[in-house]
N, C-alpha and C. Protein backbone atom coordinates (compact mmCIF):
# COMPACT_ATOMS: atom_id res chain seq x y z
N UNK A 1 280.47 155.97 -30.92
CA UNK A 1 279.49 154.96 -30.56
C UNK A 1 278.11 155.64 -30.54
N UNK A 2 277.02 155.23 -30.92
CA UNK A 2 275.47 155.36 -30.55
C UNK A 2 274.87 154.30 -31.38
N UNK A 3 273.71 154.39 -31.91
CA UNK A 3 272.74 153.40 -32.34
C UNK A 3 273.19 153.43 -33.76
N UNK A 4 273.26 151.55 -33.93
CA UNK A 4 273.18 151.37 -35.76
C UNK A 4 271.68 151.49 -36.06
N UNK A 5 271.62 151.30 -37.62
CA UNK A 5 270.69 151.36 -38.37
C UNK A 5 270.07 150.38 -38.08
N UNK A 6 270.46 149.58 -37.64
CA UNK A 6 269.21 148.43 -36.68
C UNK A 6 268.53 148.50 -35.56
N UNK A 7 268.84 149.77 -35.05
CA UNK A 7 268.23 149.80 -33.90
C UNK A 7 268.94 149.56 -32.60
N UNK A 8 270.10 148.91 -32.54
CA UNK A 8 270.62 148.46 -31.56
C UNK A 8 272.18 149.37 -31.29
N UNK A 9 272.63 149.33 -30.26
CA UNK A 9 273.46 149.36 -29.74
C UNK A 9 275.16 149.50 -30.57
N UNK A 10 275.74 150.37 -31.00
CA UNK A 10 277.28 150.65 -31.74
C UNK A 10 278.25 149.30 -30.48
N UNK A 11 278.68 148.80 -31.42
CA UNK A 11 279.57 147.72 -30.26
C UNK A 11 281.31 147.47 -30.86
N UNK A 12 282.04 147.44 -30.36
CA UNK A 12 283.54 147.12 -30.91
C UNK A 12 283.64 146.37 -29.70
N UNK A 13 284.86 145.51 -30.86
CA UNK A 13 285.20 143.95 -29.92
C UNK A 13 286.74 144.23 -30.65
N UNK A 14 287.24 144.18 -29.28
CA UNK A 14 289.34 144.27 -29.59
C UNK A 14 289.57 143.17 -29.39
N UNK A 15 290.45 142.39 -30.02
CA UNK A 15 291.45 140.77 -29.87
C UNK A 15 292.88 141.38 -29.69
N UNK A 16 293.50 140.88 -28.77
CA UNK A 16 294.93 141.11 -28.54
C UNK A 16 295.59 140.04 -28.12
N UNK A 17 295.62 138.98 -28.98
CA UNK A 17 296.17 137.74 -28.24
C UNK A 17 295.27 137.85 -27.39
N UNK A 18 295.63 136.98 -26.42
CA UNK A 18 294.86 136.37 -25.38
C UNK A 18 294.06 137.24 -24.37
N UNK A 19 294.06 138.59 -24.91
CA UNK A 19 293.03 139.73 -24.31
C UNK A 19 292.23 139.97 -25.17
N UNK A 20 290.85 139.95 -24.78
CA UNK A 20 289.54 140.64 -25.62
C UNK A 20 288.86 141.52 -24.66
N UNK A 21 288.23 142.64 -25.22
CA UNK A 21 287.62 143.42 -25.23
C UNK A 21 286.23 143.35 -25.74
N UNK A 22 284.57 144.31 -25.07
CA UNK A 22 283.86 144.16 -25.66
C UNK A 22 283.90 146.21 -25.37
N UNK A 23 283.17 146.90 -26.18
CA UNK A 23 282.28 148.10 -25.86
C UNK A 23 281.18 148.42 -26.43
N UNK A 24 280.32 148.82 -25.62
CA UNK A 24 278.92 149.06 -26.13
C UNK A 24 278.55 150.15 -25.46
N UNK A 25 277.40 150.85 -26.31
CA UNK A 25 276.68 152.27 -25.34
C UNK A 25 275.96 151.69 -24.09
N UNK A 26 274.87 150.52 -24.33
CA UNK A 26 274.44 149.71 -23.24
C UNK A 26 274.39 148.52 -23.65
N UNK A 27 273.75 147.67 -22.11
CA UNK A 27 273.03 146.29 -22.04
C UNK A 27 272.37 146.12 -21.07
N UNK A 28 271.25 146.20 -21.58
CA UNK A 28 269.85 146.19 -20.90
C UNK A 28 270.05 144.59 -19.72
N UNK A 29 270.37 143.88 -20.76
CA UNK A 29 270.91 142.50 -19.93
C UNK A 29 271.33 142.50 -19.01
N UNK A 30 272.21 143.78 -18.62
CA UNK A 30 273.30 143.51 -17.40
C UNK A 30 272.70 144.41 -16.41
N UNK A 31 271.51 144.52 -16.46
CA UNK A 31 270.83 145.56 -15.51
C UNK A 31 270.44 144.14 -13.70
N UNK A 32 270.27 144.65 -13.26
CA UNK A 32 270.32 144.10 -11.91
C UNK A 32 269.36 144.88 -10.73
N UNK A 33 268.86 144.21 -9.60
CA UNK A 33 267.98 144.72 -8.55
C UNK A 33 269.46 145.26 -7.55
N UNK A 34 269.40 146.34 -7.37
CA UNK A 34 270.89 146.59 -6.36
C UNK A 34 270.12 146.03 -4.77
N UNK A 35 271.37 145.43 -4.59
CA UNK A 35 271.58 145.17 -2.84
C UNK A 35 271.85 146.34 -2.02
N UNK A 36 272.84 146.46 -2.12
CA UNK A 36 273.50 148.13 -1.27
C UNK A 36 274.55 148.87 -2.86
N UNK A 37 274.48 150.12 -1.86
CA UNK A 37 275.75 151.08 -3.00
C UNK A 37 276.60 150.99 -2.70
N UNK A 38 277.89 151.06 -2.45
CA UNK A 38 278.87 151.73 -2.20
C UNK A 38 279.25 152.78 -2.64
N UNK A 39 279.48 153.90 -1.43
CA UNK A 39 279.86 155.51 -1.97
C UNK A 39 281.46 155.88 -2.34
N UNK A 40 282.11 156.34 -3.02
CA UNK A 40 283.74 156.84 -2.76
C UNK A 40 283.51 158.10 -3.39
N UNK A 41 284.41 159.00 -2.62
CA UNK A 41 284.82 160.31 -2.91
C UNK A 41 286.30 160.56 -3.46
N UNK A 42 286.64 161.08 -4.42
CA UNK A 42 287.68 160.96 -4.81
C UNK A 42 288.02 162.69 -5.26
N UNK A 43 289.17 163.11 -4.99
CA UNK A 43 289.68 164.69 -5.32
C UNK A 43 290.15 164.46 -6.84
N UNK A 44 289.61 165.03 -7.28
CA UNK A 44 289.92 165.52 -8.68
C UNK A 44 290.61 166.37 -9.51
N UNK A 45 290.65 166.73 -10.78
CA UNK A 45 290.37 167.98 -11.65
C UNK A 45 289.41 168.11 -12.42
N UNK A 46 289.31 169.30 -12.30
CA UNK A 46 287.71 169.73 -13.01
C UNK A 46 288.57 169.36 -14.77
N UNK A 47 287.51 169.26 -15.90
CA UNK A 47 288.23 168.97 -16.46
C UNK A 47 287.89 170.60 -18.02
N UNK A 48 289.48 170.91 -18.29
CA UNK A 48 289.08 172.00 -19.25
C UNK A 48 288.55 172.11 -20.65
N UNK A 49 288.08 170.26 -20.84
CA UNK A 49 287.25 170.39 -21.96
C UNK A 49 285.72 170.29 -21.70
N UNK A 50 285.09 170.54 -22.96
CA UNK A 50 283.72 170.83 -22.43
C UNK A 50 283.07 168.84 -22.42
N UNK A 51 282.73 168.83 -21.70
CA UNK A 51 282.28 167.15 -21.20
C UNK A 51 281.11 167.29 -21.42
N UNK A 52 280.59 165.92 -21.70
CA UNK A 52 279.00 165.65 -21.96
C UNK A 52 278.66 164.50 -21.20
N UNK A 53 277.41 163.74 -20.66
CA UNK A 53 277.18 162.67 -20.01
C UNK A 53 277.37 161.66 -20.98
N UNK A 54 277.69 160.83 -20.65
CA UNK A 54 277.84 159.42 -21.53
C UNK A 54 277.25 158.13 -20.52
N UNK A 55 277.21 157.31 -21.19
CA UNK A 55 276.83 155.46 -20.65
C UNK A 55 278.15 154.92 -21.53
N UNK A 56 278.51 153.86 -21.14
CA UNK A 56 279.11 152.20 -22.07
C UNK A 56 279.01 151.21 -21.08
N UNK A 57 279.09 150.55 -21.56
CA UNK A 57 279.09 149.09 -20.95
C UNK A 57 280.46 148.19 -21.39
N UNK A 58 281.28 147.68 -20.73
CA UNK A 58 282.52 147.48 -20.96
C UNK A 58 282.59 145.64 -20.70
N UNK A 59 283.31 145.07 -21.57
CA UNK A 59 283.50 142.99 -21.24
C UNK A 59 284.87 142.49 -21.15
N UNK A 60 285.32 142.26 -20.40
CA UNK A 60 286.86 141.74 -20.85
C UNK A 60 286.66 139.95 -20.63
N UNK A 61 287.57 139.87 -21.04
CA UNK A 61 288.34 138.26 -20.99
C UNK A 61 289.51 138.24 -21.36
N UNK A 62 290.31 137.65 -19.81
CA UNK A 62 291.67 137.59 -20.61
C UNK A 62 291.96 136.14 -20.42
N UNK A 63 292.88 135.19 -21.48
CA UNK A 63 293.41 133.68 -21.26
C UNK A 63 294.46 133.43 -20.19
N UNK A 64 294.45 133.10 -19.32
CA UNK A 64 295.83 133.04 -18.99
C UNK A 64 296.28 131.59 -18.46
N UNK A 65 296.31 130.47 -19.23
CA UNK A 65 296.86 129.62 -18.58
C UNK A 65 295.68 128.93 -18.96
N UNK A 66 295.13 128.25 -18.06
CA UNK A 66 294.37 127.72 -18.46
C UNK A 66 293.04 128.25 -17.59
N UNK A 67 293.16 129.30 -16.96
CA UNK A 67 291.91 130.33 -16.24
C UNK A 67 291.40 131.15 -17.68
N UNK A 68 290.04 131.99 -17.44
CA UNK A 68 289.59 132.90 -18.03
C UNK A 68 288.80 133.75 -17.53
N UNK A 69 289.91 134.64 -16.69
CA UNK A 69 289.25 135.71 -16.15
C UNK A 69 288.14 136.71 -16.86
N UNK A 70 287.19 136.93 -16.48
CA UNK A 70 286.10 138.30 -17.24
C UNK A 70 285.05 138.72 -16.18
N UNK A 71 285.02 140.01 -16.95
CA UNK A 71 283.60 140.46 -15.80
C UNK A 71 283.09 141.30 -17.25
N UNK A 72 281.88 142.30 -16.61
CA UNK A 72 281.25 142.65 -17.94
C UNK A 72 280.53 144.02 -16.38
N UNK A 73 280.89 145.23 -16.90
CA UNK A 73 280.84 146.70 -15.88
C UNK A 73 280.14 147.55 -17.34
N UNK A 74 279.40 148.47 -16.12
CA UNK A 74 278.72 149.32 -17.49
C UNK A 74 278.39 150.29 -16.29
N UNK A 75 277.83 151.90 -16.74
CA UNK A 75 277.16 152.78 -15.80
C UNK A 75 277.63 154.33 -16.74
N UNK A 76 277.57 155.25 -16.04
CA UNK A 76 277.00 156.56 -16.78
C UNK A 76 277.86 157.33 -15.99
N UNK A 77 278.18 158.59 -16.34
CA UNK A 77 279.58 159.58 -16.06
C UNK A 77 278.64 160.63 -16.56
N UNK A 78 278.39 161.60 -15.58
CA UNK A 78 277.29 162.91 -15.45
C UNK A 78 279.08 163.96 -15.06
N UNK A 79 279.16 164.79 -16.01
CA UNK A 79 280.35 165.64 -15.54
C UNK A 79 279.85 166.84 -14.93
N UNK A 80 280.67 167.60 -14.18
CA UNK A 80 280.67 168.52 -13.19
C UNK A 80 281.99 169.72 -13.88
N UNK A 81 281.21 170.88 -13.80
CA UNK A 81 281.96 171.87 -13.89
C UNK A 81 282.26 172.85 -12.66
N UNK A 82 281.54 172.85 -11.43
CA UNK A 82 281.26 173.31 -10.04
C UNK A 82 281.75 172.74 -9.24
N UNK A 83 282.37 171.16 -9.45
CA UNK A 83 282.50 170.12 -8.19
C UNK A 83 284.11 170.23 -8.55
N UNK A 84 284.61 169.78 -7.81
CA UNK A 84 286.62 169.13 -7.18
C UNK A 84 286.50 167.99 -7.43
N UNK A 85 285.53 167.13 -7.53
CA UNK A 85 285.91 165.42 -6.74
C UNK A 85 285.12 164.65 -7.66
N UNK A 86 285.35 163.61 -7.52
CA UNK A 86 284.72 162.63 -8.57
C UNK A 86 283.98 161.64 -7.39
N UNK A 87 282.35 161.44 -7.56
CA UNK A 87 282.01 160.46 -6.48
C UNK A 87 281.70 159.05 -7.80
N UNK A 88 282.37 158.25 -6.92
CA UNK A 88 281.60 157.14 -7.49
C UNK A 88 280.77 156.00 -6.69
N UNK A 89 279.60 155.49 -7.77
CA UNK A 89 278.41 155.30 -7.02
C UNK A 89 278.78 153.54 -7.56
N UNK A 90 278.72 152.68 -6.73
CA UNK A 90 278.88 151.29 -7.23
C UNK A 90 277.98 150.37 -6.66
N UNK A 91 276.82 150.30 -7.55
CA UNK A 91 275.95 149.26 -7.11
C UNK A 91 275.80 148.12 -7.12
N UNK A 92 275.53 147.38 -5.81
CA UNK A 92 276.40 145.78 -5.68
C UNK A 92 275.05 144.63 -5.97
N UNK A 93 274.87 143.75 -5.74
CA UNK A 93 273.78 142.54 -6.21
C UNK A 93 273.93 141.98 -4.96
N UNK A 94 274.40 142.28 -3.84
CA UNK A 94 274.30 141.28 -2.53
C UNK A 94 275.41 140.77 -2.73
N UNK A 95 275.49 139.64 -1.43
CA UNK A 95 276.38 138.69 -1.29
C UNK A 95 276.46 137.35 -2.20
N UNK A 96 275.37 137.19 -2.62
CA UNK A 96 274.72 135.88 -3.56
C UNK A 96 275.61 136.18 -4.91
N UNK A 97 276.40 135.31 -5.33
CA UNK A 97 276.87 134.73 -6.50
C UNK A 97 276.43 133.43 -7.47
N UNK A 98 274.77 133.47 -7.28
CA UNK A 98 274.23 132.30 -8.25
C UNK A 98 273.16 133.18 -8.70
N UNK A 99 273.06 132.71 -9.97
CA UNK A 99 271.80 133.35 -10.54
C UNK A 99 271.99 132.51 -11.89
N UNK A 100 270.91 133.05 -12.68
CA UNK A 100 270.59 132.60 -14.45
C UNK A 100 271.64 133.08 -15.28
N UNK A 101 272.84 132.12 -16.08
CA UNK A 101 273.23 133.57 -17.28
C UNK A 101 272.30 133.52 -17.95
N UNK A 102 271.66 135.03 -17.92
CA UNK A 102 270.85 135.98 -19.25
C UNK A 102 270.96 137.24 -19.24
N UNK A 103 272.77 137.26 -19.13
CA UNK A 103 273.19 138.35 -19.89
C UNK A 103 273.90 138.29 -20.95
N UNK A 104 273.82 139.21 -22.29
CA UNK A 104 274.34 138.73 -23.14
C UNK A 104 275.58 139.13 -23.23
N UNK A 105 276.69 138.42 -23.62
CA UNK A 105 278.13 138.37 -23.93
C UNK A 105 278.57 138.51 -24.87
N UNK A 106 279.38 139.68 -25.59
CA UNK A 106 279.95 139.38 -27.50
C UNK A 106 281.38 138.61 -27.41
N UNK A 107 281.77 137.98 -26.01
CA UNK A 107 283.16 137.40 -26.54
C UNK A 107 283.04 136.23 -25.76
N UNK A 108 281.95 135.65 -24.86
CA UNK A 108 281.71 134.34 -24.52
C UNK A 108 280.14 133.85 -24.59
N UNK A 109 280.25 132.82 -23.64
CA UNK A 109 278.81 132.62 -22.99
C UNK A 109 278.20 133.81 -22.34
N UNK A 110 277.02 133.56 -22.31
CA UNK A 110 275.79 134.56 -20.71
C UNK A 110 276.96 134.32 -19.94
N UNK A 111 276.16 135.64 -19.04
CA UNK A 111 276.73 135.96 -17.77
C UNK A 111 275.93 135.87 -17.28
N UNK A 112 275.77 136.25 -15.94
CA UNK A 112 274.85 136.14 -14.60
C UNK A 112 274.92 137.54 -13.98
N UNK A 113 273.71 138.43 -14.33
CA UNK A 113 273.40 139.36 -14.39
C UNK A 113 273.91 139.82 -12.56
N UNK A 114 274.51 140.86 -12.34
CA UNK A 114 274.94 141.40 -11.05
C UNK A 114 276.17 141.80 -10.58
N UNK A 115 276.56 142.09 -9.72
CA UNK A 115 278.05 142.60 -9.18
C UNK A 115 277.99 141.78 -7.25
N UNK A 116 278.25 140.58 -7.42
CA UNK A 116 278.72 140.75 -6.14
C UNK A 116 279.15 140.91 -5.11
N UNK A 117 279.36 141.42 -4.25
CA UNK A 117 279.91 142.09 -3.13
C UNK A 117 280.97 142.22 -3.18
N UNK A 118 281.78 141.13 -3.36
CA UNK A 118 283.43 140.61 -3.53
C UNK A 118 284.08 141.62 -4.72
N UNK A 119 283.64 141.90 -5.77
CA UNK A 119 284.02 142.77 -7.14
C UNK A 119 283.48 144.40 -6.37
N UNK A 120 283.20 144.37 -5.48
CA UNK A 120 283.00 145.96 -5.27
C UNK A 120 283.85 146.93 -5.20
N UNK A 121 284.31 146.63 -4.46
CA UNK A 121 285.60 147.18 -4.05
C UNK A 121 286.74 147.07 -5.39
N UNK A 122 287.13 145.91 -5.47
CA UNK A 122 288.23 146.04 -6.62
C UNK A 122 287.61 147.36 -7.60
N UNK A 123 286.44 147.00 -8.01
CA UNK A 123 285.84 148.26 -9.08
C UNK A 123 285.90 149.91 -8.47
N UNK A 124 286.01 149.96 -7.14
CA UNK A 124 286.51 151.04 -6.63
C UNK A 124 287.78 151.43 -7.14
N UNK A 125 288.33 150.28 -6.61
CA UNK A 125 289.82 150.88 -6.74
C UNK A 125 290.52 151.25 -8.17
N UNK A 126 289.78 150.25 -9.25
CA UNK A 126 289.79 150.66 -11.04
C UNK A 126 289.22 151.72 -11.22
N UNK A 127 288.35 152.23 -10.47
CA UNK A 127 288.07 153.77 -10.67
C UNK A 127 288.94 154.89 -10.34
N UNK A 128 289.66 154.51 -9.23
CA UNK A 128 290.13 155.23 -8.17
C UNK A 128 291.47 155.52 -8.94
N UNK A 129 292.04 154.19 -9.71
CA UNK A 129 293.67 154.39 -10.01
C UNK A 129 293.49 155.20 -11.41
N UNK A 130 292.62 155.25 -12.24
CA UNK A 130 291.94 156.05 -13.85
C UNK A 130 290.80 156.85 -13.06
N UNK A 131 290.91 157.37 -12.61
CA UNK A 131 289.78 159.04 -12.15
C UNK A 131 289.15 159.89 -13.33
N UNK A 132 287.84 159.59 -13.50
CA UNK A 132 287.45 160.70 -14.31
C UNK A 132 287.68 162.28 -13.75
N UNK A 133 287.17 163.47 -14.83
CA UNK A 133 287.42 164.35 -14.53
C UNK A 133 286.26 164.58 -13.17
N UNK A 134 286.27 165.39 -12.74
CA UNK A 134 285.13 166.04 -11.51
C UNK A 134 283.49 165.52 -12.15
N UNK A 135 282.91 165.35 -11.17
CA UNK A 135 281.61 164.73 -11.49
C UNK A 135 280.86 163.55 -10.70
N UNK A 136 280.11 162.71 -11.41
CA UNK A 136 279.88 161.13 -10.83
C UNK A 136 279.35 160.05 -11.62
N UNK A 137 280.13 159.17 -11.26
CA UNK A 137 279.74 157.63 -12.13
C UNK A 137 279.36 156.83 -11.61
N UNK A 138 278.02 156.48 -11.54
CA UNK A 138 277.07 155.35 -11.37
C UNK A 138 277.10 154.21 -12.05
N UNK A 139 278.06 153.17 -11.83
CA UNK A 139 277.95 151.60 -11.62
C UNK A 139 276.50 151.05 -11.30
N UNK A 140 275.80 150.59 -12.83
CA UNK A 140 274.45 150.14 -12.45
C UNK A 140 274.43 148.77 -13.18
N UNK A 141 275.27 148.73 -14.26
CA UNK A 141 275.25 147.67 -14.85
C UNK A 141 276.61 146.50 -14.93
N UNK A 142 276.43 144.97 -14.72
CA UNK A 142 277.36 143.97 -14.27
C UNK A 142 277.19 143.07 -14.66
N UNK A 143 278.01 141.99 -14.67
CA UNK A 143 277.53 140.76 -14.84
C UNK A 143 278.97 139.77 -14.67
N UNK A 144 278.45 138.23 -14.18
CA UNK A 144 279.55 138.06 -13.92
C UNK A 144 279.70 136.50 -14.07
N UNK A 145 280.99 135.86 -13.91
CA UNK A 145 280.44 134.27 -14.26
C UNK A 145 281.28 133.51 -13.05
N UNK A 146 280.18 132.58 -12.38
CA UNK A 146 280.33 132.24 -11.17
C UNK A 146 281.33 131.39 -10.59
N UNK A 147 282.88 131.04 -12.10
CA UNK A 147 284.08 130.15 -11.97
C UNK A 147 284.84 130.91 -12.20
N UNK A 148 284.89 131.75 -13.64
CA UNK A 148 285.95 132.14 -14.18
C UNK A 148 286.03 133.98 -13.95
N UNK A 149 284.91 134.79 -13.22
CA UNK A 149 284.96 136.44 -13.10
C UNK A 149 286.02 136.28 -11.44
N UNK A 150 286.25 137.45 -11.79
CA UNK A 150 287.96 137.51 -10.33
C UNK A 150 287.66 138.89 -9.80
N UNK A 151 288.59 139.26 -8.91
CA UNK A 151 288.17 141.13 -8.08
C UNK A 151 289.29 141.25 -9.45
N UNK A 152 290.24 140.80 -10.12
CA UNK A 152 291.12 141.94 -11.21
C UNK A 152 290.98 141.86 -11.92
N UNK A 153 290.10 140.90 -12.44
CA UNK A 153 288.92 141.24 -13.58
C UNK A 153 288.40 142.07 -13.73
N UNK A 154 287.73 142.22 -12.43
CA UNK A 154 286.77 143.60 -12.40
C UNK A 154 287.33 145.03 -12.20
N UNK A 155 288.27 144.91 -11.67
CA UNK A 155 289.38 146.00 -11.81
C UNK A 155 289.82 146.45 -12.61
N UNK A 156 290.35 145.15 -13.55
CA UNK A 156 290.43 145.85 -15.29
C UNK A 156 289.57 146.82 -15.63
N UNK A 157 288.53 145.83 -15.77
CA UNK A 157 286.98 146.51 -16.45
C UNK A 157 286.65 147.70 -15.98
N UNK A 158 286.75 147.90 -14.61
CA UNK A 158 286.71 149.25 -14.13
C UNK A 158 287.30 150.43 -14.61
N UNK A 159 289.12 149.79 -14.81
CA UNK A 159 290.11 150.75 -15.33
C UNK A 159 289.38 151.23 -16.82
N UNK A 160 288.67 150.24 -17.37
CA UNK A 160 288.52 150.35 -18.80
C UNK A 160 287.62 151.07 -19.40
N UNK A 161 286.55 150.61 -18.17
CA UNK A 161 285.16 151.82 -18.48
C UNK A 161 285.39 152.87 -18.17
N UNK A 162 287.10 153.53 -17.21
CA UNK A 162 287.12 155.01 -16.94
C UNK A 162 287.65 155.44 -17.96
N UNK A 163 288.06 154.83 -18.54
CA UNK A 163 288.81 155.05 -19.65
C UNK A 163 288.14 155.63 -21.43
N UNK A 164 287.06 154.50 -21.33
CA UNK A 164 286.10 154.63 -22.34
C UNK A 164 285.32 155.98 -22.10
N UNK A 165 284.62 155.99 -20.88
CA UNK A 165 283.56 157.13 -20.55
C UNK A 165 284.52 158.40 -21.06
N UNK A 166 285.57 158.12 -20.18
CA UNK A 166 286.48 159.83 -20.18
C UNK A 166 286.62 159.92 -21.63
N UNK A 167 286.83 159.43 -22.76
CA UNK A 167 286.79 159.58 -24.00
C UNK A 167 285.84 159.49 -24.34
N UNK A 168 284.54 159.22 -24.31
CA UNK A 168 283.15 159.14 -24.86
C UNK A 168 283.25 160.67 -24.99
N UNK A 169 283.01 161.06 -23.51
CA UNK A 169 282.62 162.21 -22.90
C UNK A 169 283.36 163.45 -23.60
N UNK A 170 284.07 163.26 -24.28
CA UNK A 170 284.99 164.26 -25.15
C UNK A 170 284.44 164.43 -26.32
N UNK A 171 283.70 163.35 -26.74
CA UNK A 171 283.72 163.04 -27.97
C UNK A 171 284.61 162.65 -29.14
N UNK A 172 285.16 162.31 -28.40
CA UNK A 172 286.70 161.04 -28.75
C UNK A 172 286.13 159.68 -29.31
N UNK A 173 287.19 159.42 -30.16
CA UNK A 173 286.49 157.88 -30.31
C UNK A 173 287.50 156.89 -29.41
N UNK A 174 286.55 155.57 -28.99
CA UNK A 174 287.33 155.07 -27.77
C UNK A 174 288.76 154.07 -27.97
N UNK A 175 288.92 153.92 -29.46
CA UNK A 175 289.65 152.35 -29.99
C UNK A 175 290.64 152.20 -29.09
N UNK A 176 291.26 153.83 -29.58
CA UNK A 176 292.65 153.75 -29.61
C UNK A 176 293.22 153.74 -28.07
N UNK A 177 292.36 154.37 -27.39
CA UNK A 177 292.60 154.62 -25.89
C UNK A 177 292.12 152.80 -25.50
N UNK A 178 291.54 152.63 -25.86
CA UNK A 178 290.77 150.96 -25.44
C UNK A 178 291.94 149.98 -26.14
N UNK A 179 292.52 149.75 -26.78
CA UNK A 179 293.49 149.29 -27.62
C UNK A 179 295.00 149.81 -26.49
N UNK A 180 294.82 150.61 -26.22
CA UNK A 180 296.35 150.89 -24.51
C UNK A 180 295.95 150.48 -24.28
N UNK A 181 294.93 150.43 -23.41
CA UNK A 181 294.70 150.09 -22.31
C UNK A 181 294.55 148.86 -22.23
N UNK A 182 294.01 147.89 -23.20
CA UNK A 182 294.24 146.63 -23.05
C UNK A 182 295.82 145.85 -23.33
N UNK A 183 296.74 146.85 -23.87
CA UNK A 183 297.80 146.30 -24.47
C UNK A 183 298.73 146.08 -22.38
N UNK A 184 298.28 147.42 -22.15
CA UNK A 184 298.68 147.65 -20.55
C UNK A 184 298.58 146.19 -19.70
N UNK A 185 297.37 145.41 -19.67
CA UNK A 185 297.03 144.27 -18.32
C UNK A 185 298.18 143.72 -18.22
N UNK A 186 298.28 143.36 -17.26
CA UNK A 186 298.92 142.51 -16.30
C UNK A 186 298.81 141.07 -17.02
């Protein structure tokens, strides 16, 4: 992933039946004024390849029934060769769940730029159960839609962006690991 010849943003979009996928390096769109952080500390392994910082920005939607769960998580993975633990930094949008969608989406409508309070935690815990190597990942970018985004939505997405980063960060390409991991949901 990095920049096409247009200027913009490298993006892959997975279809799996009734699971889609978006990945991108960023989206400026899904940037947000943070409310509070939430901190977690997590024990690690340092990791024995050589790691580089990365960003993505991650979208799911899955069908199920006649719901359509999605959230849309993005933020940056700074690796550590000195540290044990992985902190992760998850920045929330308040309690407020109304806003404008004008964020942009490659597998639906806008979203509504933010993370609220309620998705915090679940995105903890999608970090927590896929642990990057030693280091820290800053949750800055979100977005969310005010019927159909869920906390295991965002949990996915969480699982997905640890997933993506930890392979960015290798210099891996992400398909194939993004392609499990979506084959994996619930």
């Amino acid at each position: 992933m990095g920049i096409s010849a247009s200027g913009e943003p490298d993006q892959m979009v997975i279809s799996l039946g009734a699971r889609r996928a978006s990945v991108v390096d960023d989206e400026l769109t899904a940037s947000f004024a943070p409310g509070r952080t939430i901190l977690e500390s997590v024990h690690t392994k340092s990791s024995r390849d050589a790691l580089r910082p990365v960003r993505a920005v991650v979208e799911i939607v899955r069908h199920a029934g006649g719901l359509m769960p999605r959230a849309l998580l993005g933020g940056a993975f700074t690796p550590s060769e000195c540290e044990a633990d992985l902190l992760i930094e998850v920045q929330t949008s308040g309690e407020d769940s109304t806003g404008t969608p004008s964020c942009r989406s490659r597998l639906w409508t806008p979203l509504i730029p933010g993370l609220p309070d309620e998705f915090a935690q679940p995105v903890v815990d999608g970090f927590i159960r896929r642990p990057l190597p030693a280091g820290r990942i800053v949750v800055d970018r979100a977005a969310f839609d005010p019927v159909e985004s869920s906390p295991l939505a965002f949990e996915l997405a969480a699982e997905l962006l640890a997933i993506v980063l930890h392979s960015s960060s290798m210099g891996r390409g992400v398909e194939r690991s993004t392609r499990a991991a979506i084959e994996a949901w619930p």
